[in-house]
Protein backbone atom coordinates (compact mmCIF):
# COMPACT_ATOMS: atom_id res chain seq x y z
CA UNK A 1 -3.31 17.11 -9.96
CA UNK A 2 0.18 15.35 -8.44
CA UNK A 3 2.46 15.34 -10.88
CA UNK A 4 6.42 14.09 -11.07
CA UNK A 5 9.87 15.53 -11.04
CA UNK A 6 12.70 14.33 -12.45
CA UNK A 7 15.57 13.34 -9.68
CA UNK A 8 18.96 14.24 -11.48
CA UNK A 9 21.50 13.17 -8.05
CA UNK A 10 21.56 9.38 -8.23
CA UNK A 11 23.81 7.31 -6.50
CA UNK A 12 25.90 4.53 -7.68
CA UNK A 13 23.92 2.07 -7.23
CA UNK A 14 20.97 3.33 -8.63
CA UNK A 15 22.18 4.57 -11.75
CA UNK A 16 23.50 1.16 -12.44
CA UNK A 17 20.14 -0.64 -11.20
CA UNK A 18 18.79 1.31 -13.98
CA UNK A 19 20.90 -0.03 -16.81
CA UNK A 20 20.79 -3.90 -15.18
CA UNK A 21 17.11 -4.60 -15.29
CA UNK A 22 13.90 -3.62 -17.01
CA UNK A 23 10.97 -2.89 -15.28
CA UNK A 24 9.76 -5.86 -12.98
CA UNK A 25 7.41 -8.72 -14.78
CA UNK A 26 7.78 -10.66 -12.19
CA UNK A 27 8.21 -9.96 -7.94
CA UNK A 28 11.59 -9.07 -7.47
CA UNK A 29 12.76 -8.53 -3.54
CA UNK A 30 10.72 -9.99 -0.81
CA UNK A 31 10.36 -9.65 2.95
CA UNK A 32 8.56 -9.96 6.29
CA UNK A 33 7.21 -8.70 8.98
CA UNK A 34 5.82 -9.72 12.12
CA UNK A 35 4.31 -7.34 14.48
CA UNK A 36 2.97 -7.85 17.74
CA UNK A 37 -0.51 -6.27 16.68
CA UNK A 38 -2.25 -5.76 20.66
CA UNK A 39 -1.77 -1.82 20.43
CA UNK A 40 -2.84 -1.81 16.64
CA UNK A 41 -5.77 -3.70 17.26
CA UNK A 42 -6.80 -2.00 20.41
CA UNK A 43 -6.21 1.51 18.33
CA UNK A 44 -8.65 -0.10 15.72
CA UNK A 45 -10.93 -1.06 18.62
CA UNK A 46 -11.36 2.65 19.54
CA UNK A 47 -11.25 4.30 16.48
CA UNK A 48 -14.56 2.05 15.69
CA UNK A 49 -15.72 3.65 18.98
CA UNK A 50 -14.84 7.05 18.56
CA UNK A 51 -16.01 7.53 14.92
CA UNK A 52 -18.75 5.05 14.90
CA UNK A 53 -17.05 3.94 11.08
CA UNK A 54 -15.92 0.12 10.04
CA UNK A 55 -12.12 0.88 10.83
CA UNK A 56 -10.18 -2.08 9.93
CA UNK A 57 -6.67 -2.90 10.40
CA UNK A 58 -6.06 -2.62 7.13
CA UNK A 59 -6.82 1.04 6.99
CA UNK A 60 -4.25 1.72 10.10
CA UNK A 61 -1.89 -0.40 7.94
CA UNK A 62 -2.32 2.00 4.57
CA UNK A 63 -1.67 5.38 7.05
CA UNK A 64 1.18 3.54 7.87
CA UNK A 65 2.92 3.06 4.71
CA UNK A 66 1.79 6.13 3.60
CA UNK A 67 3.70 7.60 6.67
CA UNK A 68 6.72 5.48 6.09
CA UNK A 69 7.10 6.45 2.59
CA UNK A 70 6.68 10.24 3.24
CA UNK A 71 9.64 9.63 5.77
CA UNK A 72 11.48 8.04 2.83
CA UNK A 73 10.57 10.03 -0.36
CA UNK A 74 13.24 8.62 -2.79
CA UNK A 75 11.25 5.12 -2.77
CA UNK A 76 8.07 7.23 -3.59
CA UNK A 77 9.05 6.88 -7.68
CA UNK A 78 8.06 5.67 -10.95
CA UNK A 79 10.96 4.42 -13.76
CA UNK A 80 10.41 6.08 -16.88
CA UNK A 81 11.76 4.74 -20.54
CA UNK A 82 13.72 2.35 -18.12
CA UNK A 83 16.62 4.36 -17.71
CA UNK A 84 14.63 7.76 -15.43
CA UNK A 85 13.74 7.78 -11.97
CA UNK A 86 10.89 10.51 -11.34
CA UNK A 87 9.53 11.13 -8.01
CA UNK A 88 5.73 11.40 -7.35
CA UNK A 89 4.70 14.87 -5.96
CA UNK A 90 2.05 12.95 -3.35
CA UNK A 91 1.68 9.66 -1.21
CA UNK A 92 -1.37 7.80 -2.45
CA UNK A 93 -1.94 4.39 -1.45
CA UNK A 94 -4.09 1.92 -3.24
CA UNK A 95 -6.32 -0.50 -1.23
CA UNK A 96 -7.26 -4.23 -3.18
CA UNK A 97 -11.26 -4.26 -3.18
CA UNK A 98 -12.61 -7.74 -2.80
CA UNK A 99 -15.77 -8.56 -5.07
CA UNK A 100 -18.23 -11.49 -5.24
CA UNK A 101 -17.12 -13.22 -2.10
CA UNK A 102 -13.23 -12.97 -3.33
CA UNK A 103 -13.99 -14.23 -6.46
CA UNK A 104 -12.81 -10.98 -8.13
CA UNK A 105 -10.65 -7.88 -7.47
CA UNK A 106 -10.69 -4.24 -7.98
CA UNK A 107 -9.41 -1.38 -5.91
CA UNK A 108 -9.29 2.12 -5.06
CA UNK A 109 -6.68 5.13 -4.11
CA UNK A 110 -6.44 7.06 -1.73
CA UNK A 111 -4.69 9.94 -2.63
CA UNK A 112 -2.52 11.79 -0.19
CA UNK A 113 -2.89 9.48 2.74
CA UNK A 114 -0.20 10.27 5.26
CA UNK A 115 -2.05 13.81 5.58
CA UNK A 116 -5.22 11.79 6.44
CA UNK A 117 -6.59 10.07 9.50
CA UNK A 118 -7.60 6.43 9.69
CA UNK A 119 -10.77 7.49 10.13
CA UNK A 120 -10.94 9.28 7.13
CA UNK A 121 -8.94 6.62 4.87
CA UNK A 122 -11.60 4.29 6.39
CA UNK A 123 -14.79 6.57 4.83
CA UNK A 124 -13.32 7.39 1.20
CA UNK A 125 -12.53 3.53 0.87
CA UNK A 126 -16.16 2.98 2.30
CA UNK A 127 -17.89 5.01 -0.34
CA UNK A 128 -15.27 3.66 -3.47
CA UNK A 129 -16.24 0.23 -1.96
CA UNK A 130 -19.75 0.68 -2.42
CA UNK A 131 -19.80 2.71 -5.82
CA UNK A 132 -17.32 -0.07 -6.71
CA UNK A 133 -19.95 -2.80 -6.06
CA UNK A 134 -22.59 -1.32 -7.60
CA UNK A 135 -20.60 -0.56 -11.06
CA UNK A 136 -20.60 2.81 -10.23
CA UNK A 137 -17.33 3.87 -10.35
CA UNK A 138 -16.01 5.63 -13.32
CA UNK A 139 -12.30 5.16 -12.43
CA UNK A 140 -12.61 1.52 -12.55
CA UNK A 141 -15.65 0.89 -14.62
CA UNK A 142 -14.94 3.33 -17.75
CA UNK A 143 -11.29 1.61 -18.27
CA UNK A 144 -13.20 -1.99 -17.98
CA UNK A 145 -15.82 -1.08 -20.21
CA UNK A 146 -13.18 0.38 -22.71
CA UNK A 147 -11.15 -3.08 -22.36
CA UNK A 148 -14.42 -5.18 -22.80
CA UNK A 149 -14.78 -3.55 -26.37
CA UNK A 150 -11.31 -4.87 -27.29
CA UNK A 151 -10.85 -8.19 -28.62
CA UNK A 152 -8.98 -10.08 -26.40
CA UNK A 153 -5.99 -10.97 -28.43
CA UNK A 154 -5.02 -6.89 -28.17
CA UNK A 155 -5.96 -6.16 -24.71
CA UNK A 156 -2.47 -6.47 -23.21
CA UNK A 157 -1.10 -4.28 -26.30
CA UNK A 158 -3.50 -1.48 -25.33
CA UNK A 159 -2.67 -1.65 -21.68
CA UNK A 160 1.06 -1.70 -22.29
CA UNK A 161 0.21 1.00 -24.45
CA UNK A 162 -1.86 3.13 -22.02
CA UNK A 163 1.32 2.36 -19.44
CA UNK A 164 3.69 3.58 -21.85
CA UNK A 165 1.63 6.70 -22.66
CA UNK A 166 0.51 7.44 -19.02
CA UNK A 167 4.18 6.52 -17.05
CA UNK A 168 6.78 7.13 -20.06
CA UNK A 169 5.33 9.93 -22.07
CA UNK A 170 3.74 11.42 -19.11
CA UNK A 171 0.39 11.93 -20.79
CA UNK A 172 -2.84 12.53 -18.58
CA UNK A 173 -5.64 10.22 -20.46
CA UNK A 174 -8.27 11.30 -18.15
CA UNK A 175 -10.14 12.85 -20.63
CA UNK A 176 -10.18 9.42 -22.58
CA UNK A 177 -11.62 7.62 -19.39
CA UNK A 178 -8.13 6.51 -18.45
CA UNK A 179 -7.27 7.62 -14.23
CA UNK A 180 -4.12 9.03 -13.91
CA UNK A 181 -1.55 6.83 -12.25
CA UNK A 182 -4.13 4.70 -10.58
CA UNK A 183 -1.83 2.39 -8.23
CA UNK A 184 -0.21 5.55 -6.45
CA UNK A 185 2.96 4.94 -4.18
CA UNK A 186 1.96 1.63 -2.69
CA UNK A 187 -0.87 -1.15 -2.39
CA UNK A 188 -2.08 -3.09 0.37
CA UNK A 189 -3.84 -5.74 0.28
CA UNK A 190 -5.59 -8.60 3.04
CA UNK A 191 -5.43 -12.25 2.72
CA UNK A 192 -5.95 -12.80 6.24
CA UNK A 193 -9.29 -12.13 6.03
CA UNK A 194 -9.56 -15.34 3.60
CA UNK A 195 -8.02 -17.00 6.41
CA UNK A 196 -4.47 -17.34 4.75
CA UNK A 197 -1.59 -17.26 7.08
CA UNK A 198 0.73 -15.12 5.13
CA UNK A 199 1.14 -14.87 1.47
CA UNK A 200 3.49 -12.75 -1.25
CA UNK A 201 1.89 -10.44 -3.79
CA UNK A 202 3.38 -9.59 -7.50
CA UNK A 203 4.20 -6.56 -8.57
CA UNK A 204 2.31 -5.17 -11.08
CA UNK A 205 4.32 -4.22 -14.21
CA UNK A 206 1.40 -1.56 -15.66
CA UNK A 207 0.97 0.12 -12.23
CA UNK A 208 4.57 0.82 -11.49
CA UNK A 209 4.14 0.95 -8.00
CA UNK A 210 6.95 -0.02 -6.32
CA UNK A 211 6.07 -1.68 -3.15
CA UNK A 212 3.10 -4.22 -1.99
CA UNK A 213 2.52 -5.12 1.27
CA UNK A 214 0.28 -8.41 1.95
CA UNK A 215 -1.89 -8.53 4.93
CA UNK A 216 -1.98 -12.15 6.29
CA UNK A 217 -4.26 -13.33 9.96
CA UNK A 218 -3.86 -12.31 13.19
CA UNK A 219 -2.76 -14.79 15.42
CA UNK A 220 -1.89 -15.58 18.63
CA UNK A 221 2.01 -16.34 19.07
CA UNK A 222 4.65 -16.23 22.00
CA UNK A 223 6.10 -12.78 21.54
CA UNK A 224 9.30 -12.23 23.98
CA UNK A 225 8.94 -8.63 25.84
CA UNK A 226 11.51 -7.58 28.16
CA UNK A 227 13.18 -11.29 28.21
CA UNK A 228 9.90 -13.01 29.29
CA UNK A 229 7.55 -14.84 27.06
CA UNK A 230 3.73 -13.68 26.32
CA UNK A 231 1.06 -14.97 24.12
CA UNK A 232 0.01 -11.53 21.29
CA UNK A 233 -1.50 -11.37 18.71
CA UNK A 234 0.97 -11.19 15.96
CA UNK A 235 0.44 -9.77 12.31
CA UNK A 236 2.40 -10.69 9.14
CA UNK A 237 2.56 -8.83 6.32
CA UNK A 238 4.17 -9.84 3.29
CA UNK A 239 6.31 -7.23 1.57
CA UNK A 240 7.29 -7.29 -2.40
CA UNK A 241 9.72 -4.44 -3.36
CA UNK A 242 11.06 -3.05 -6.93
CA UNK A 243 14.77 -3.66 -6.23
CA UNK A 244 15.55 -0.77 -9.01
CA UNK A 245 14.14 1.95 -6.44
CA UNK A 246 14.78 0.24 -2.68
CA UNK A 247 17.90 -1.60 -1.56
CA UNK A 248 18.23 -2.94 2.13
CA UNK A 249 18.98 0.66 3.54
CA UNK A 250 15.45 2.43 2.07
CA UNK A 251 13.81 -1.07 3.09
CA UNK A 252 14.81 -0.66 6.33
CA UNK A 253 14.02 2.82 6.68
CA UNK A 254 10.49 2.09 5.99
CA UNK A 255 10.33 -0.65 8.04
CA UNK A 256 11.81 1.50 11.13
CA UNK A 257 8.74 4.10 10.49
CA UNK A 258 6.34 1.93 9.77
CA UNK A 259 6.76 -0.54 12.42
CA UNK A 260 7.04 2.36 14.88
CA UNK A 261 3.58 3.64 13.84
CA UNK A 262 1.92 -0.05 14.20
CA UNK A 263 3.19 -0.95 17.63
CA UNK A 264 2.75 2.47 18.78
CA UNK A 265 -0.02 3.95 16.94
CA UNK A 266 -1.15 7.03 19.70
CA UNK A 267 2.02 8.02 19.91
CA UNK A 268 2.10 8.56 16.57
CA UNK A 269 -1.18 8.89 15.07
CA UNK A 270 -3.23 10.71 18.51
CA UNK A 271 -5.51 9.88 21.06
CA UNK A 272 -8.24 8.52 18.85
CA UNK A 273 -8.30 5.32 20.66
CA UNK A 274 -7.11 6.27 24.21
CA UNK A 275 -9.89 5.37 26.37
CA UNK A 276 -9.56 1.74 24.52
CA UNK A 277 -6.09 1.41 25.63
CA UNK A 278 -6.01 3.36 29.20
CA UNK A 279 -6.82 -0.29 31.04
CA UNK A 280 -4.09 -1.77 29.49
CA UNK A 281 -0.87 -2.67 30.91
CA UNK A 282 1.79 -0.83 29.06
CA UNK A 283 3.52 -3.31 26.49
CA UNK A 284 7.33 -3.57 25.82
CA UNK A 285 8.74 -3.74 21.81
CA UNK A 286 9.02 -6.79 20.10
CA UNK A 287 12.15 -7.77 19.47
């Protein structure tokens, strides 16, 4: 089971985040990104081939993060009793599950997903997806059932109170039906494929997770590449950040890693989707 540490050095800064704000109710720092998505894409293209799985961008996407944070363990951290940062022992990234045609949510995470391929990432979400639509989970569907037997008036009481227990007191509840720390390090989740151009996701106070990245579409856009204009395919992703745990120089440390994987992603990730990308003309950076 991953577990936490305690991290005793803090700087400045972070010690006094600590003592300025409670835990986040509401999104805190925001940002975006635009990525010229043809490599990405084309990787995605020939992962499909290779593996014969439904590999989405959205799957590259999680390996990335989960890359970018194991680059950048600090931001890979829960707040305890407000005042304690404690680092989490693994990178586990949670994925947003659509259900009913969007009309719902759930989710699943992966744990430990910068030590696994896309294709893999791409299979475990496949099977949670399914057990999740057929109410066959028992991560998601014990802790629902549990909070369907509660009036509603004391719902947010217990979960606040299964927070505190799980996150402050450090108390595994599995045995109760509760999963233990269910949001991991980061979620991702797609709007793009409701056709929404780019949107901003809240943080979750119960899950503290400290970062959210939101998918929006893929579309075409002049991209400048060696000082000439060319029509991509870009991607935007919304980011939401806990402001206690990154500042601008862990934002942008992520960013560097994570955009690095995206635009470059068999350089980084291995030949998976080669003979997709061998006809292509070799593309520059985007600025």
């Amino acid at each position: 089971m991953g577990g936490f540490r305690k991290q005793r050095r803090l700087g400045a800064w972070r010690a006094l985040s600590l003592h300025t704000w409670e835990r986040p109710a509401d999104p805190t720092v925001y940002g975006i990104l635009e990525l010229d998505a043809t490599n990405a894409l084309a990787y995605v293209e020939g992962a499909r081939e290779a593996t014969a799985l439904h590999v989405t961008i959205t799957h590259l996407v999680g390996k990335a993060v989960a890359l970018a944070i194991a680059a950048c363990p600090d931001v890979n951290a829960v707040i305890r009793r407000g005042r304690h940062i404690y680092v989490r022992d693994t990178v586990d990234v949670f994925f947003q599950i659509a259900l009913d045609g969007g009309k719902d949510l759930a989710g699943a995470k992966v744990s430990r997903a910068n030590e696994k391929s896309v294709g893999e990432i791409a299979t475990e979400l496949a099977d949670r997806s399914a057990r999740v639509r057929a109410h066959r989970d028992r991560d998601i569907g014990r802790p629902q059932a549990l909070l369907a037997r509660l009036p509603s008036a004391v719902r947010g009481a217990a979960m606040r109170t299964t927070e505190w227990l799980t996150y402050d007191l450090g108390l595994d509840l599995r045995t109760v039906g509760i999963p233990y720390d269910s949001f991991g390090s980061a979620m991702v989740t797609n709007v793009g494929m409701f056709g929404l151009p780019l949107g901003f996701a809240p943080l979750v106070p119960f899950s503290r997770t400290p970062i959210l990245l939101t998918l929006g579409a893929i579309t075409d856009k002049p991209v400048a590449i060696d000082g000439e204009v060319h029509v991509r395919p870009v991607l935007p992703i919304g980011a939401t950040f806990d402001h206690r745990l990154l500042d601008g120089h862990q934002a942008g440390q992520l960013a560097q890693r994570f955009t690095a994987v995206l635009r470059d992603p068999v350089s980084h990730l291995g030949p998976t989707a080669a003979a997709a990308l061998s006809d292509r003309a070799p593309l520059g950076s985007t600025p």
